[in-house]
N, C-alpha and C. Protein backbone atom coordinates (compact mmCIF):
# COMPACT_ATOMS: atom_id res chain seq x y z
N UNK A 1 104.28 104.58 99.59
CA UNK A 1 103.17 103.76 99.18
C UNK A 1 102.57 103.07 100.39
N UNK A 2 101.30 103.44 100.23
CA UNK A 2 100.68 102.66 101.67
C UNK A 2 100.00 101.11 101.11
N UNK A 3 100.30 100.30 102.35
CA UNK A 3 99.55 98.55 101.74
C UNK A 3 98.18 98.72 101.72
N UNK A 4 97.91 99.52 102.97
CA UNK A 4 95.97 99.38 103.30
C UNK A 4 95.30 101.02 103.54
N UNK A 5 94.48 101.27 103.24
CA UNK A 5 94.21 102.66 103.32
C UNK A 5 93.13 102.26 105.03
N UNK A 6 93.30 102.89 105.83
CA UNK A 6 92.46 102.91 106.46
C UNK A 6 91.33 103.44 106.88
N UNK A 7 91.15 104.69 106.08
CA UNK A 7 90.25 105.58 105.82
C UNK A 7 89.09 104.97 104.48
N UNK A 8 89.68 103.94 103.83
CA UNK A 8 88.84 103.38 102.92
C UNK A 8 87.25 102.77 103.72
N UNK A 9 86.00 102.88 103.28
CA UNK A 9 84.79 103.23 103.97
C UNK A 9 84.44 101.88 104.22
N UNK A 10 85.15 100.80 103.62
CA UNK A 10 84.91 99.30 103.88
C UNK A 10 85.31 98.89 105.54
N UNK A 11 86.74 99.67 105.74
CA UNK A 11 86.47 99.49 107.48
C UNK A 11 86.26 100.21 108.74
N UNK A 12 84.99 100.93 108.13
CA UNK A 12 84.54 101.92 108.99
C UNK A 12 84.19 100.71 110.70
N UNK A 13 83.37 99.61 109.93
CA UNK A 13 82.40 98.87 111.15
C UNK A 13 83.33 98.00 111.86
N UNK A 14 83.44 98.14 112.95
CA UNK A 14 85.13 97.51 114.10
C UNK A 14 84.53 95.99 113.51
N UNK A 15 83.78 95.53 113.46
CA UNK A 15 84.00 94.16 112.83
C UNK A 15 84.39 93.10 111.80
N UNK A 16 84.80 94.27 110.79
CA UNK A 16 85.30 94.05 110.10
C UNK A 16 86.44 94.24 109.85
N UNK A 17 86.91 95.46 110.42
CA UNK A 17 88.21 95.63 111.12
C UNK A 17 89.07 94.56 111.56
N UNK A 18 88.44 94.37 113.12
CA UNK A 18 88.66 92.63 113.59
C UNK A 18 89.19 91.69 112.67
N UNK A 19 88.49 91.59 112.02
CA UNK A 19 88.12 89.99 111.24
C UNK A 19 89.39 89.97 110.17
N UNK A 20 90.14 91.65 110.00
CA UNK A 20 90.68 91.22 108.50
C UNK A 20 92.19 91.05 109.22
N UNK A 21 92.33 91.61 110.31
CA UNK A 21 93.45 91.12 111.21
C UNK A 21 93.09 89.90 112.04
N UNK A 22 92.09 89.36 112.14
CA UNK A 22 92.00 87.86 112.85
C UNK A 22 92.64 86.99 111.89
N UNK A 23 92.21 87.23 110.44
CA UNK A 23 92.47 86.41 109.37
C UNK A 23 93.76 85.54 109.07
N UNK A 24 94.36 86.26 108.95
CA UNK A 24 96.03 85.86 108.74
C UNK A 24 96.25 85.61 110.11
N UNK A 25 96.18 86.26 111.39
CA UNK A 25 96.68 85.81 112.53
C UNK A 25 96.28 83.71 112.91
N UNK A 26 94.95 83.47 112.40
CA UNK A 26 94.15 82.45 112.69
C UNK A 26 95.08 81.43 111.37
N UNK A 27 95.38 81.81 109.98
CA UNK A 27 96.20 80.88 108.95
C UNK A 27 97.61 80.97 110.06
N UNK A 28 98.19 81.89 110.33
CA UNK A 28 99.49 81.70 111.12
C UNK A 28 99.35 80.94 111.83
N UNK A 29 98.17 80.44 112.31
CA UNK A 29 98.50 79.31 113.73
C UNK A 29 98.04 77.86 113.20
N UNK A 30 97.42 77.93 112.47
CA UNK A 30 97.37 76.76 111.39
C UNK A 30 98.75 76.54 110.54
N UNK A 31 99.39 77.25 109.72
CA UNK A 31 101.10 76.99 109.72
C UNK A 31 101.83 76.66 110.74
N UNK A 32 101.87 77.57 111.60
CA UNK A 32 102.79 76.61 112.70
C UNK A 32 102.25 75.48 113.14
N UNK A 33 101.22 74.95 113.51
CA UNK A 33 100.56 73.72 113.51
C UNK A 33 101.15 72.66 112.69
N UNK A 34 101.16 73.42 111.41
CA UNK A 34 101.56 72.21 110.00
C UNK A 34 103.39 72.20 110.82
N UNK A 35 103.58 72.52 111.01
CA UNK A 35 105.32 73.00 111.31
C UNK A 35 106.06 73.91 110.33
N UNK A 36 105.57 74.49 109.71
CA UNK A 36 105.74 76.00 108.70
C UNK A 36 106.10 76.83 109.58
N UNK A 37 106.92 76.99 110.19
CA UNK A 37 107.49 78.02 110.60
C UNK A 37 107.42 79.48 109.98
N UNK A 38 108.10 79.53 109.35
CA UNK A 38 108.72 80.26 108.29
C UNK A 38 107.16 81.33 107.85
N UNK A 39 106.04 80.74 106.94
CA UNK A 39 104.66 81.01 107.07
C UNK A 39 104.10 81.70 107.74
N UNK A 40 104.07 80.80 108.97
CA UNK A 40 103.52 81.16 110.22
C UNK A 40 103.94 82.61 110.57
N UNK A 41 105.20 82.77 110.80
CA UNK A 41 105.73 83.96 111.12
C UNK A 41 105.39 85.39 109.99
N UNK A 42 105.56 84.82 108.55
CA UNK A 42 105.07 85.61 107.83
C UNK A 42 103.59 86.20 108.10
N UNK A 43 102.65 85.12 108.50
CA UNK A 43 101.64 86.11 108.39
C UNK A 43 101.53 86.42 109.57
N UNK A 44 101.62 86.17 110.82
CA UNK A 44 101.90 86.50 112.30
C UNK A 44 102.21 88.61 111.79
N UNK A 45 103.34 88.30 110.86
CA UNK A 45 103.64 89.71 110.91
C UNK A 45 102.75 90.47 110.02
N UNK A 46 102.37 89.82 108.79
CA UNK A 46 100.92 90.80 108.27
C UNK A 46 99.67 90.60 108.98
N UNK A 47 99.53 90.35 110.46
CA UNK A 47 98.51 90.48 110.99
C UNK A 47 98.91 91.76 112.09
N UNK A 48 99.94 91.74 112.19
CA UNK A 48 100.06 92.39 113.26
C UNK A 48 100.33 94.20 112.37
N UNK A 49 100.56 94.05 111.55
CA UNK A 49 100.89 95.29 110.50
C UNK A 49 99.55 95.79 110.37
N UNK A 50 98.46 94.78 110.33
CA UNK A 50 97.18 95.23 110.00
C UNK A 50 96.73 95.37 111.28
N UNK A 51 96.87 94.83 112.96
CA UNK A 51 96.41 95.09 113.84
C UNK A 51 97.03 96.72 114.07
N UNK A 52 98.39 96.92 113.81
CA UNK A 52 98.71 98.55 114.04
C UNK A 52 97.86 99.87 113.18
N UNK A 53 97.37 99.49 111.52
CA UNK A 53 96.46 100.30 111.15
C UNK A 53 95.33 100.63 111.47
N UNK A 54 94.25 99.09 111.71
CA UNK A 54 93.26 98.96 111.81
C UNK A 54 92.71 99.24 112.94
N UNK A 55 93.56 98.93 114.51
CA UNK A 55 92.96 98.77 115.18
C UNK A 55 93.76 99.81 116.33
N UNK A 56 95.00 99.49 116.92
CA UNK A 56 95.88 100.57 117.79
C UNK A 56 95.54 102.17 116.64
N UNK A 57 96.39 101.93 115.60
CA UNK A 57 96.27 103.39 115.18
C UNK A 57 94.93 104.40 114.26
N UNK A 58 93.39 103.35 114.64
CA UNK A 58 92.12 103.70 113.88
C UNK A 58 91.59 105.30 114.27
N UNK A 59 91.55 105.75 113.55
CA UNK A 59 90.60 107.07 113.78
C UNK A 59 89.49 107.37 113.24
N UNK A 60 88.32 107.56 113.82
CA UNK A 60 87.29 107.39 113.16
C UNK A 60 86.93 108.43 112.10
N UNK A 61 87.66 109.36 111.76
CA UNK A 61 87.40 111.10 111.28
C UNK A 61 85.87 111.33 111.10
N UNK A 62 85.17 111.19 112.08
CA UNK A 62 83.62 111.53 112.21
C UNK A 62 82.63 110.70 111.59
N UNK A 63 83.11 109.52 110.77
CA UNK A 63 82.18 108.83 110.29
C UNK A 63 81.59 107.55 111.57
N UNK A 64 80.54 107.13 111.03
CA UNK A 64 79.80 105.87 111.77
C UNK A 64 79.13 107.27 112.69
């Protein structure tokens, strides 16, 4: 079972791409801020799960 399809046509445009792995990375640093550790780290790691689909492992298969 996959979490995110990356071939889905919503993140064809790298900016949106970006933004859905900025997301959680940017609440993670606002948790650790609060002192949420624990949080923080959680989404630290669903950002970085989404930086390996979205962005290291993106292929464009001819679209854009």
């Amino acid at each position: 079972m996959r979490l995110i399809d990356p071939s889905h046509p919503f993140f064809r445009p790298a900016w949106r791409r970006y933004l859905v792995v900025a997301a959680p990375l940017i609440w993670a640093g606002v948790e650790w801020s609060l002192g949420n550790i624990l949080w923080g780290s959680i989404f630290a790691a669903i950002s970085a799960y989404l930086a390996w689909h979205l962005v290291v492992n993106w292929r464009q298969d001819g679209n854009d």
